[in-house]
N, C-alpha and C. Protein backbone atom coordinates (compact mmCIF):
# COMPACT_ATOMS: atom_id res chain seq x y z
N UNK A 1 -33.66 25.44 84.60
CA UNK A 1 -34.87 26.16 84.88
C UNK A 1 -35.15 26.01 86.38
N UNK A 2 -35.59 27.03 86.97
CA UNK A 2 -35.92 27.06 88.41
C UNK A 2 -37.58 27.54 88.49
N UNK A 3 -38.50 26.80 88.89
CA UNK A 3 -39.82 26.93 89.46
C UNK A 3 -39.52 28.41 90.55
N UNK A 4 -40.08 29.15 90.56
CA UNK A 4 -40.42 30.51 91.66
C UNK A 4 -41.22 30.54 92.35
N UNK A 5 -42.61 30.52 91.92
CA UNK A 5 -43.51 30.18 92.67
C UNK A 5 -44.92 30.41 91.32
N UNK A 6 -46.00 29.76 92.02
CA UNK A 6 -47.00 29.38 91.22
C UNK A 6 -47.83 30.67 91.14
N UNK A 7 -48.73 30.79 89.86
CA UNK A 7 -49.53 32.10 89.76
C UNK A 7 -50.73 31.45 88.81
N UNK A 8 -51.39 32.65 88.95
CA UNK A 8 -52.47 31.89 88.78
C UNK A 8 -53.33 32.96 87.30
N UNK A 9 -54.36 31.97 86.35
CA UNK A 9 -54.08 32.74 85.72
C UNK A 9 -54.65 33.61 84.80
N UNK A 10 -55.14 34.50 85.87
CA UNK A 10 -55.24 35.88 84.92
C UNK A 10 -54.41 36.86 85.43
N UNK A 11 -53.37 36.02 86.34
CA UNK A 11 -52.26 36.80 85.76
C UNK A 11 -51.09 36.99 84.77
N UNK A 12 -51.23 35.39 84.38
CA UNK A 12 -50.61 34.97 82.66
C UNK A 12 -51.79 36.14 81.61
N UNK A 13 -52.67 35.55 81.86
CA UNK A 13 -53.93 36.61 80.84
C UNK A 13 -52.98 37.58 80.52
N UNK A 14 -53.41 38.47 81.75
CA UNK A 14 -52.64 39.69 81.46
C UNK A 14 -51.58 40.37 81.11
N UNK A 15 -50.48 39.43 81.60
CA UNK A 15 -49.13 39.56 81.47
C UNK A 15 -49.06 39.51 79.43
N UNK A 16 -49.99 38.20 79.19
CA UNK A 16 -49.60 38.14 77.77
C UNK A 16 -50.68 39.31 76.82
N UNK A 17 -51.67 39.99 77.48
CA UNK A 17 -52.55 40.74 76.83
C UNK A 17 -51.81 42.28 77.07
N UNK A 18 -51.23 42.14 78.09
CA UNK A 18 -50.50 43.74 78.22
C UNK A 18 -49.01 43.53 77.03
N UNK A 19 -48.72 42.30 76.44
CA UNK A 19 -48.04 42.31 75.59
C UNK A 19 -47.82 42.24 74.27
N UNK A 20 -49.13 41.83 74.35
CA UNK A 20 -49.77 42.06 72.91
C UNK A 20 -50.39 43.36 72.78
N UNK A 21 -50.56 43.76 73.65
CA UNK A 21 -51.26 45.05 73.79
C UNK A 21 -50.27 46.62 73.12
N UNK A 22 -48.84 46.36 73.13
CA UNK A 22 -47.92 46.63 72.59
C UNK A 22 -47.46 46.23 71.19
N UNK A 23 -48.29 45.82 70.24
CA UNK A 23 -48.19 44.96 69.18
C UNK A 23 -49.67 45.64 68.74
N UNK A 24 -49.53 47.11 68.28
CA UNK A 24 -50.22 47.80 68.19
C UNK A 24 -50.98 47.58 67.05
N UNK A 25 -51.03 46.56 65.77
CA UNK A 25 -51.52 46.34 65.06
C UNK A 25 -52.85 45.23 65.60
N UNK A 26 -52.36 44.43 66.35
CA UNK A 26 -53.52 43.91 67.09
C UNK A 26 -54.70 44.09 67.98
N UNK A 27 -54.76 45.56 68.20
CA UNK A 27 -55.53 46.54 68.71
C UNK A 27 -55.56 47.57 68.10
N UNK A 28 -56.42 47.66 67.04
CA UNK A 28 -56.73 48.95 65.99
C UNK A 28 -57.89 49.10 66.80
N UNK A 29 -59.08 48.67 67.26
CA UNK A 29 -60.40 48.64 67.92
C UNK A 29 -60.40 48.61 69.39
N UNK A 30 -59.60 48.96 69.76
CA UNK A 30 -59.23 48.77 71.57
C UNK A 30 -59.71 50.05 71.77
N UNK A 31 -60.65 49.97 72.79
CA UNK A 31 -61.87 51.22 73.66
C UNK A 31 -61.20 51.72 74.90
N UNK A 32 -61.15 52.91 75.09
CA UNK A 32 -61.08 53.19 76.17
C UNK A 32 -61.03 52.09 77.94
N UNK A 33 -62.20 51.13 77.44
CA UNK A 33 -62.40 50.65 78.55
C UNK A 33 -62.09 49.39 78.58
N UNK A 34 -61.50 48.83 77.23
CA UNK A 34 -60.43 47.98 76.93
C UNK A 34 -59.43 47.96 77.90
N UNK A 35 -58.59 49.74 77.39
CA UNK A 35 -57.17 49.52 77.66
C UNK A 35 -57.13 49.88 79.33
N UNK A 36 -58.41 50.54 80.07
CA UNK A 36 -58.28 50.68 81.22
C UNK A 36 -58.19 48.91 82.35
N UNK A 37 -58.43 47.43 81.37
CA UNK A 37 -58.08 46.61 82.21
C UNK A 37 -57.40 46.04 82.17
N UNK A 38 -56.62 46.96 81.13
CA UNK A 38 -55.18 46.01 80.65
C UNK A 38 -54.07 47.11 81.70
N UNK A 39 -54.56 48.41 81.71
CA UNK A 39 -53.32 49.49 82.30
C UNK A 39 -53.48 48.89 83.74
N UNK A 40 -54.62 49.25 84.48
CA UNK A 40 -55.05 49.13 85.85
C UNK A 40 -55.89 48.07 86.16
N UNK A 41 -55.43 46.50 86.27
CA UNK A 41 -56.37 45.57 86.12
C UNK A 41 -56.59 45.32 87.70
N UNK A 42 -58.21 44.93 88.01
CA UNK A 42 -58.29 44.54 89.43
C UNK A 42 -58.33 43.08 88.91
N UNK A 43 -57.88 42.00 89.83
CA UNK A 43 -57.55 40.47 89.28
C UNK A 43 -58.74 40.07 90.22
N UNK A 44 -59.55 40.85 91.24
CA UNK A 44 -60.51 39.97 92.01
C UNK A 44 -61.95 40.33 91.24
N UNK A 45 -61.83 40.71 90.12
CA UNK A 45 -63.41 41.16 89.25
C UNK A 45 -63.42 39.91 88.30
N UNK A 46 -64.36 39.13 88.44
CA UNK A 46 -64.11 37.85 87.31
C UNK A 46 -65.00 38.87 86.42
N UNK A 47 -65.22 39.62 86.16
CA UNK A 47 -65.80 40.37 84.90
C UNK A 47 -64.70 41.25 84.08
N UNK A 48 -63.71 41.68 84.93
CA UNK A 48 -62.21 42.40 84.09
C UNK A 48 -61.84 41.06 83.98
N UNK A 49 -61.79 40.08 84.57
CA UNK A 49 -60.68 38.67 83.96
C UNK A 49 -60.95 37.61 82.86
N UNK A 50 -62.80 38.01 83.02
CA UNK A 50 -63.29 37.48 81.54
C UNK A 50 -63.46 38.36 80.50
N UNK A 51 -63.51 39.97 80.66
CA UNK A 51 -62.93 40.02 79.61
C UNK A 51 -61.54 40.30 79.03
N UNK A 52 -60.91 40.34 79.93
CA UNK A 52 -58.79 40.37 79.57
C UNK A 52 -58.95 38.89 78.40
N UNK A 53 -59.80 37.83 79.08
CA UNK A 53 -59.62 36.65 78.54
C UNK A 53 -60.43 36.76 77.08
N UNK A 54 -61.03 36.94 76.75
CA UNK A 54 -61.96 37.58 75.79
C UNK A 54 -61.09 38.36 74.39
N UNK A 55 -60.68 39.75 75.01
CA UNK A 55 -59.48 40.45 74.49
C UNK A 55 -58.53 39.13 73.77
N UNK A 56 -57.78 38.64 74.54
CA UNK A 56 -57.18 37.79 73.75
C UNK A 56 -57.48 36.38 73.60
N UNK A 57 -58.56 36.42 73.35
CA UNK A 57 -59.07 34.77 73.10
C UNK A 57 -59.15 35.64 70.92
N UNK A 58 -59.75 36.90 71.18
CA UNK A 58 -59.50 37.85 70.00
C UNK A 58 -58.86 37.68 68.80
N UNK A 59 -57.66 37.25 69.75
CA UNK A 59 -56.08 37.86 68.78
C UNK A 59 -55.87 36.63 68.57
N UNK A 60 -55.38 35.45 69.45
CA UNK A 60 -54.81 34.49 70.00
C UNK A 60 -55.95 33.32 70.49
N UNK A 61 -56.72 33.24 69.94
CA UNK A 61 -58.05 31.87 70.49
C UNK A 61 -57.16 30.42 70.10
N UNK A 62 -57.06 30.51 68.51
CA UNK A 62 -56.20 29.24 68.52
C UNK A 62 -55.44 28.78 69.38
N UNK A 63 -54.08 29.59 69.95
CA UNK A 63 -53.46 29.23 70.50
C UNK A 63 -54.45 28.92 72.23
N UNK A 64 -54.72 29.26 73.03
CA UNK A 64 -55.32 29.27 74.10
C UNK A 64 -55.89 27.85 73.52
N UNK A 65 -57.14 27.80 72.79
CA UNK A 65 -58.03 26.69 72.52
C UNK A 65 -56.96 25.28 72.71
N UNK A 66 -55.31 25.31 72.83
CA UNK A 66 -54.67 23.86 72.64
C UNK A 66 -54.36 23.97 74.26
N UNK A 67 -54.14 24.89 74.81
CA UNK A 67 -53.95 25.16 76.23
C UNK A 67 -54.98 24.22 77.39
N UNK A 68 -54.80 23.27 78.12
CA UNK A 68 -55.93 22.73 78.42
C UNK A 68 -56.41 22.93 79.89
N UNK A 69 -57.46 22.81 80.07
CA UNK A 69 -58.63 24.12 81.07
C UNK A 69 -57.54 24.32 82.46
N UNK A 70 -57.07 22.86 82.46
CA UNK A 70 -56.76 22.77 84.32
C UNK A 70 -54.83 22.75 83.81
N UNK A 71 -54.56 23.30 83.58
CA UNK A 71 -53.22 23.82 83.18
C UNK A 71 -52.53 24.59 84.85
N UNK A 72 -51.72 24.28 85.01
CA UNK A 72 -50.91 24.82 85.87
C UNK A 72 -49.61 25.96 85.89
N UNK A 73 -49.84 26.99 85.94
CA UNK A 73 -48.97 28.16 85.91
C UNK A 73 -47.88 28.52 86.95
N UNK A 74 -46.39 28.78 86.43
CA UNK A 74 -45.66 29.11 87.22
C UNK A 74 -44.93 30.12 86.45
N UNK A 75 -44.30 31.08 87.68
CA UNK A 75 -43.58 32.18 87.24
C UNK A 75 -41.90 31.42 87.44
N UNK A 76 -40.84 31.41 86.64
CA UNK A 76 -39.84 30.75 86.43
C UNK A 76 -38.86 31.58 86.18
N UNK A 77 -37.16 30.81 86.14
CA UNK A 77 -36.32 31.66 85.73
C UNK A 77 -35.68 30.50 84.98
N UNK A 78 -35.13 31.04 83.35
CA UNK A 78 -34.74 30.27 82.40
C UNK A 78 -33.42 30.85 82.21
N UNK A 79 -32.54 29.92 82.37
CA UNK A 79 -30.74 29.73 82.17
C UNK A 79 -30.50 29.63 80.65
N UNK A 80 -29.61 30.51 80.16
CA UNK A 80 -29.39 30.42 78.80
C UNK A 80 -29.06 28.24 78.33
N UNK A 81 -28.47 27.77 79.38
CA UNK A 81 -28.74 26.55 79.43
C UNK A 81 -29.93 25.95 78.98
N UNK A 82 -31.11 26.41 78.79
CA UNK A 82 -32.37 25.88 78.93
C UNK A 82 -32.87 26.36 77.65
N UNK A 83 -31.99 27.22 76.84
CA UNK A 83 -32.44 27.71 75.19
C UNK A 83 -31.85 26.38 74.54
N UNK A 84 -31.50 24.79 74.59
CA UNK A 84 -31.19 24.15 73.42
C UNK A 84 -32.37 23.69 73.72
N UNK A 85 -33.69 23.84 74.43
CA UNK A 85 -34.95 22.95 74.21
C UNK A 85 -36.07 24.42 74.22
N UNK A 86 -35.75 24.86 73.89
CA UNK A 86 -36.72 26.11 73.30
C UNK A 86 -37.10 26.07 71.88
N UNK A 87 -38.73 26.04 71.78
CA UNK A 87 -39.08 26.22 70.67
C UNK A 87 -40.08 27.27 69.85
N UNK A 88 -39.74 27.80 68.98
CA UNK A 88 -40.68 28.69 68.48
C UNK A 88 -42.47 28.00 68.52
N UNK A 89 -43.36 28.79 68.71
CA UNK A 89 -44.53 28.23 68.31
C UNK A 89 -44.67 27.89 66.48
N UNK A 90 -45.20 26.49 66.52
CA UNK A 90 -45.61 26.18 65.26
C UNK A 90 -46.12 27.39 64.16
N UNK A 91 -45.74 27.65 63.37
CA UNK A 91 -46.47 28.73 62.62
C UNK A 91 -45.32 28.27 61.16
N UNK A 92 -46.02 28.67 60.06
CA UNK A 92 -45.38 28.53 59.16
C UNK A 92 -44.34 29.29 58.65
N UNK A 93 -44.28 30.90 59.19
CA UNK A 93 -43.25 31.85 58.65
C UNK A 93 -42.31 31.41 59.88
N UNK A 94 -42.27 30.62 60.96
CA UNK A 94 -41.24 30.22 61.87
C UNK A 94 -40.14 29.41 61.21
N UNK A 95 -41.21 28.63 60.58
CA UNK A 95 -40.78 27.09 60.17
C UNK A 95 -39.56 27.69 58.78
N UNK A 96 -39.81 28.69 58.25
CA UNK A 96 -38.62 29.34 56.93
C UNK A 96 -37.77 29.14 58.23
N UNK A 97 -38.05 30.24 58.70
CA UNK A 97 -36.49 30.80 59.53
C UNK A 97 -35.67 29.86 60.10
N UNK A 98 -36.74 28.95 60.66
CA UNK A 98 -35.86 27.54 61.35
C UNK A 98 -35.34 26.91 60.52
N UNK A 99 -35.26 26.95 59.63
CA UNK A 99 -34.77 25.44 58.51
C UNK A 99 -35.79 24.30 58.87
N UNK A 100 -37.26 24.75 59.07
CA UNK A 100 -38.42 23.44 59.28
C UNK A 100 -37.57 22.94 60.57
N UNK A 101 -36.77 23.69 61.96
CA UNK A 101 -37.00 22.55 63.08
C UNK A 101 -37.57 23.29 64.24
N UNK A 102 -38.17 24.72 63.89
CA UNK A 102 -38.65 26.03 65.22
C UNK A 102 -37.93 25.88 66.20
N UNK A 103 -36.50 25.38 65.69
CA UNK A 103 -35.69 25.68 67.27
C UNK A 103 -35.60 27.17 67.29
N UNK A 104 -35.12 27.47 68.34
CA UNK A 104 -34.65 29.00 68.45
C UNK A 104 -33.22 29.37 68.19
N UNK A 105 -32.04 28.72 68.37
CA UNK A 105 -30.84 28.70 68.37
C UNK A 105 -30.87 28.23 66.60
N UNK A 106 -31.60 27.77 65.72
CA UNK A 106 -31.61 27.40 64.41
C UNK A 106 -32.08 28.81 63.82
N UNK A 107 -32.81 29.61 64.26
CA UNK A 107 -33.83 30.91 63.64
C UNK A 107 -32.35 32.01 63.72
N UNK A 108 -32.24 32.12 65.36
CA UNK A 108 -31.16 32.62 65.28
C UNK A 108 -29.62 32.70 64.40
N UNK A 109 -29.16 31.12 63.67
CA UNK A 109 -28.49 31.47 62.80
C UNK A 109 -28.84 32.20 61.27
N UNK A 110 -30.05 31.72 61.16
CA UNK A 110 -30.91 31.88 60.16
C UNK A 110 -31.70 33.36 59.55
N UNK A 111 -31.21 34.44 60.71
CA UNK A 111 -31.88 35.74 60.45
C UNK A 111 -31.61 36.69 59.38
N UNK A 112 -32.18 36.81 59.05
CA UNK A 112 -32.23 38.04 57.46
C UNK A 112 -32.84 39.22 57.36
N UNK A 113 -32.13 40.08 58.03
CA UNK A 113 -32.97 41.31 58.69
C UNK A 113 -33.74 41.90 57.05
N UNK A 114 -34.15 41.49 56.44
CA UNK A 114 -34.77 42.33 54.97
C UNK A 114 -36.05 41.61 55.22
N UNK A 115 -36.31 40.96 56.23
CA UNK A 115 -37.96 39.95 56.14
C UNK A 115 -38.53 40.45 57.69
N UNK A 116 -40.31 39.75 57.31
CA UNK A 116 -40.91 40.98 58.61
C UNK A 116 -40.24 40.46 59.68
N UNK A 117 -40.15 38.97 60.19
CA UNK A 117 -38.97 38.69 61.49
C UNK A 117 -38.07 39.42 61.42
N UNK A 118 -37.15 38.95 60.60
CA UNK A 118 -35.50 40.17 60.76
C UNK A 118 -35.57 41.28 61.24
N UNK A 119 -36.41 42.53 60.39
CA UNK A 119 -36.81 43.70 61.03
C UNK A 119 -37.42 43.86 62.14
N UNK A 120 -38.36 43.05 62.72
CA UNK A 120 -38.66 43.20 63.84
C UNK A 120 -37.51 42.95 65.14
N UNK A 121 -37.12 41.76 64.50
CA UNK A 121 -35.67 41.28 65.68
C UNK A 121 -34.82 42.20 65.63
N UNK A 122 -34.37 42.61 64.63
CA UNK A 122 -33.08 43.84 64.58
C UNK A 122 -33.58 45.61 65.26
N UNK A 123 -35.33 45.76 65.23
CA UNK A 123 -35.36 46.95 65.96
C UNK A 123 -35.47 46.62 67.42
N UNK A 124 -35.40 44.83 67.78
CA UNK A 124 -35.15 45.04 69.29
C UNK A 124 -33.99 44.98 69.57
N UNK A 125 -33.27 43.81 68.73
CA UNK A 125 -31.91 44.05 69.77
C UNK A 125 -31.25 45.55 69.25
N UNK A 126 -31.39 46.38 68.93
CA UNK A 126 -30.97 47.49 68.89
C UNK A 126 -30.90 48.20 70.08
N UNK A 127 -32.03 47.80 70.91
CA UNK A 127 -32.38 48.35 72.19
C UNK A 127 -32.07 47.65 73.68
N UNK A 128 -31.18 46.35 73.25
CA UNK A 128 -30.70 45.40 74.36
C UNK A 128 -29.43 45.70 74.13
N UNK A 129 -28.99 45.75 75.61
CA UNK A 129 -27.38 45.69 76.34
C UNK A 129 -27.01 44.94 76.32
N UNK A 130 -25.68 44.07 77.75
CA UNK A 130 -25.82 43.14 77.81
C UNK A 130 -26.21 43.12 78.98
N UNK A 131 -27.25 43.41 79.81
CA UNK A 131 -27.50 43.19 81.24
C UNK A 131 -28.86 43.12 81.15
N UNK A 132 -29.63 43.41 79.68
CA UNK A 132 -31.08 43.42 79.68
C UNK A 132 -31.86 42.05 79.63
N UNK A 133 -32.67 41.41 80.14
CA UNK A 133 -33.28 40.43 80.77
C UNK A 133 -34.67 40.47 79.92
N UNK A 134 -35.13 39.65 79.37
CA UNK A 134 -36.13 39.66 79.20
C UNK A 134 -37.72 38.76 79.66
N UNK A 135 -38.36 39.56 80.23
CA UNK A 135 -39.56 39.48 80.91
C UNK A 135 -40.76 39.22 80.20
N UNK A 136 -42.01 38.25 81.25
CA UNK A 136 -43.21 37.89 80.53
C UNK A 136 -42.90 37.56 79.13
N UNK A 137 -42.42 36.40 79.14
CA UNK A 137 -42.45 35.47 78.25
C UNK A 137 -43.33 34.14 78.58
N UNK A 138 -44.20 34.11 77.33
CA UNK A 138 -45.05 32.73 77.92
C UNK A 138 -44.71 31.62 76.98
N UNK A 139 -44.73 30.35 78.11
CA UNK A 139 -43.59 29.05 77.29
C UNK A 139 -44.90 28.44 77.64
N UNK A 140 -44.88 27.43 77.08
CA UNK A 140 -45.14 25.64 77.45
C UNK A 140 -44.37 24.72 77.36
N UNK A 141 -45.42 23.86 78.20
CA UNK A 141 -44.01 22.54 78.34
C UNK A 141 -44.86 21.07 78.95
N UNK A 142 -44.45 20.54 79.40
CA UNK A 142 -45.41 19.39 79.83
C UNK A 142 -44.56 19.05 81.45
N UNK A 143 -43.58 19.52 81.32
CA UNK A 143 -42.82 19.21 82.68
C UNK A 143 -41.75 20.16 82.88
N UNK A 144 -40.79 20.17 84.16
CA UNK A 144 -39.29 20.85 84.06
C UNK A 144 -38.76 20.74 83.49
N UNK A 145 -38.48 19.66 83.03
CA UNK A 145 -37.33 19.07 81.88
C UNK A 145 -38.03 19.12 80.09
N UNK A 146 -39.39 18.83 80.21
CA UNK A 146 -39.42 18.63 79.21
C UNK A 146 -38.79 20.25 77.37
N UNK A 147 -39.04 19.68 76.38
CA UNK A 147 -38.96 20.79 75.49
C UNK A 147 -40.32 21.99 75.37
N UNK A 148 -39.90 23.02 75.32
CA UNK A 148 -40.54 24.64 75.70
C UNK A 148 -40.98 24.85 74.67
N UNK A 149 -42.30 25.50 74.62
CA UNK A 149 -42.93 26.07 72.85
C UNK A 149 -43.21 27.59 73.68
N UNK A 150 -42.70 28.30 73.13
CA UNK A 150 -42.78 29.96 73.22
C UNK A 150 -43.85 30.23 72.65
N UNK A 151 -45.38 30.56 73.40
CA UNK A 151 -46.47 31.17 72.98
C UNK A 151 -46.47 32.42 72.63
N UNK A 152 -45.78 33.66 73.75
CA UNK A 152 -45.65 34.56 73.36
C UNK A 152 -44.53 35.30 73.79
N UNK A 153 -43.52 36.35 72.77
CA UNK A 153 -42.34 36.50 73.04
C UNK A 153 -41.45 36.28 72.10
N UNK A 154 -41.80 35.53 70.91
CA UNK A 154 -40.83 34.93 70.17
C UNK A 154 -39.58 35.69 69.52
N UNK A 155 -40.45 36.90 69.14
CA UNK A 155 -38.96 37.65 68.77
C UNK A 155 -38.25 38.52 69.35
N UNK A 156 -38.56 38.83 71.28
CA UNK A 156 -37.88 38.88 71.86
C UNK A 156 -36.99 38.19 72.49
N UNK A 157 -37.20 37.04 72.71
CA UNK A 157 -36.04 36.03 72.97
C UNK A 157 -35.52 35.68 71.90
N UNK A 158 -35.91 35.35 70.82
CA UNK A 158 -35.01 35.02 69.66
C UNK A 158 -33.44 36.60 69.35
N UNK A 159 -34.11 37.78 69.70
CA UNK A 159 -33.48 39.13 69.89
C UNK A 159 -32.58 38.64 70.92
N UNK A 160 -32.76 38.37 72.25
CA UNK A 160 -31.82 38.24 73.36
C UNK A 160 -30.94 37.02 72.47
N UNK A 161 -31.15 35.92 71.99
CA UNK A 161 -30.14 35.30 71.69
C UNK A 161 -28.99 35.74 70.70
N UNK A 162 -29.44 36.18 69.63
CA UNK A 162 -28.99 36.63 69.02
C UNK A 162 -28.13 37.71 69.32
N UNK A 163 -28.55 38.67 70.46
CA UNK A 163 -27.53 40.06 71.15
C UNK A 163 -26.38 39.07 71.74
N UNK A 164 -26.95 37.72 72.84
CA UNK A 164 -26.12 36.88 73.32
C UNK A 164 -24.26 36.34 72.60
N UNK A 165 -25.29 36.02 71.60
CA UNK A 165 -24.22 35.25 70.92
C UNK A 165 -23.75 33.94 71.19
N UNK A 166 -23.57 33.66 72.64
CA UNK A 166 -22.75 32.81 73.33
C UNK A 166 -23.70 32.36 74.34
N UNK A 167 -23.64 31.04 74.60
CA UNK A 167 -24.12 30.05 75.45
C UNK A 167 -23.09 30.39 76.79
N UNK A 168 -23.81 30.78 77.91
CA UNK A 168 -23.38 31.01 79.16
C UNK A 168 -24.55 30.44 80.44
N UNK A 169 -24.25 30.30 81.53
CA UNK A 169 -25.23 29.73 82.26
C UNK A 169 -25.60 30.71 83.09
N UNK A 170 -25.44 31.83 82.78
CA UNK A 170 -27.15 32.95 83.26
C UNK A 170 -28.15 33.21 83.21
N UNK A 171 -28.94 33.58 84.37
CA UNK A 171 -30.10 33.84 84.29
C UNK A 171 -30.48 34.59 83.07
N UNK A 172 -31.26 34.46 82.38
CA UNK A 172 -31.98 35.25 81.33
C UNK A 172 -33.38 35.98 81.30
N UNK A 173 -34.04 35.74 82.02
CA UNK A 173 -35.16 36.05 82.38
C UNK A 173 -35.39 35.77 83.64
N UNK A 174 -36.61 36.31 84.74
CA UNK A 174 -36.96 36.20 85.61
C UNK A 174 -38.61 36.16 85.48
N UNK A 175 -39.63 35.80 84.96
CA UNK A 175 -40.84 36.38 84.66
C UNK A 175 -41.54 35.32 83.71
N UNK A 176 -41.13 34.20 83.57
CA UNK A 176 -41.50 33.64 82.34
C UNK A 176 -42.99 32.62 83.36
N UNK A 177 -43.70 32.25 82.01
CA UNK A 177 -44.66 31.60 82.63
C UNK A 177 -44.60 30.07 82.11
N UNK A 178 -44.97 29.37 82.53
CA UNK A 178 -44.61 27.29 82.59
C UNK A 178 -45.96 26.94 82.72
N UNK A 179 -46.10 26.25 81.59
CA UNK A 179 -47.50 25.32 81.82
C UNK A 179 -46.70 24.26 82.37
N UNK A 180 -47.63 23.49 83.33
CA UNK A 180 -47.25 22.00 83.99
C UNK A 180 -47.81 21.28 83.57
């Protein structure tokens, strides 16, 4: 894993609300003036950044609520090297797929495209090459080294591994976000 440089964050907010924002079941009630601060966000209005934060405190409060206030954000690049300490977020339909260990490289052997994961994973990698990279992914972690919990993203990177196949030491992303 390589640190890039630090960001700050409502621009994680956004990055992960413009991605959920695509996860069109989670916005059946999204207003006009919703989606105008998710399309065209100004980041110097603490009134668009509280409510981006709002929006997905919505969807996603649990998760945020374990996130703690003075958290440190970086934009990163993750080496397929750096998927044997990747972990799905805790959730219980993870925990089937993993064999109970939310690794990602465990889900990945584990896929059964006839279940709502499978189908979802199989209509992305349908749409990955091999040169496609995947972006705004939000991890945690407690350090560089330490093991990664994938907040949001999961079944797009679980998709890239799976298109992968093979453990190689390339870049895989450029865009990901690192709690410190």
């Amino acid at each position: 894993m390589r640190l890039i440089k630090s960001v700050n964050v409502e621009i994680v907010i956004h990055s992960w609300l413009r991605d959920e924002y695509s996860n069109v079941f989670n916005f059946k009630a999204l207003t006009e003036s919703n989606l105008d601060i998710i399309v065209t966000p100004n980041f110097e209005s603490e009134f668009e950044n509280m409510e981006r934060f709002k929006l997905l405190k919505s969807i996603r409060g649990q998760i945020l609520e374990e996130i703690p206030f003075d958290t440190s954000w970086y934009e990163i690049d993750i080496m397929q090297s750096d998927i044997y300490r990747i972990y799905h977020i805790p959730h219980f339909s993870w925990n089937i797929i993993s064999n109970g260990t939310y690794h990602i490289l465990e889900t990945v052997k584990n896929i059964n495209f006839h279940n709502e994961h499978g189908c979802k994973i199989a209509s992305i990698v349908s749409t990955l090459n091999d040169k496609t990279k995947i972006n705004n992914l939000i991890l945690g972690g407690s350090s560089q080294s330490s093991k990664l919990t994938v907040f949001e993203g999961n079944h797009r990177l679980t998709s890239m591994m799976y298109k992968l196949g093979k453990m190689t030491n390339e870049i895989i992303s450029t865009k990901y976000y690192f709690i410190k």
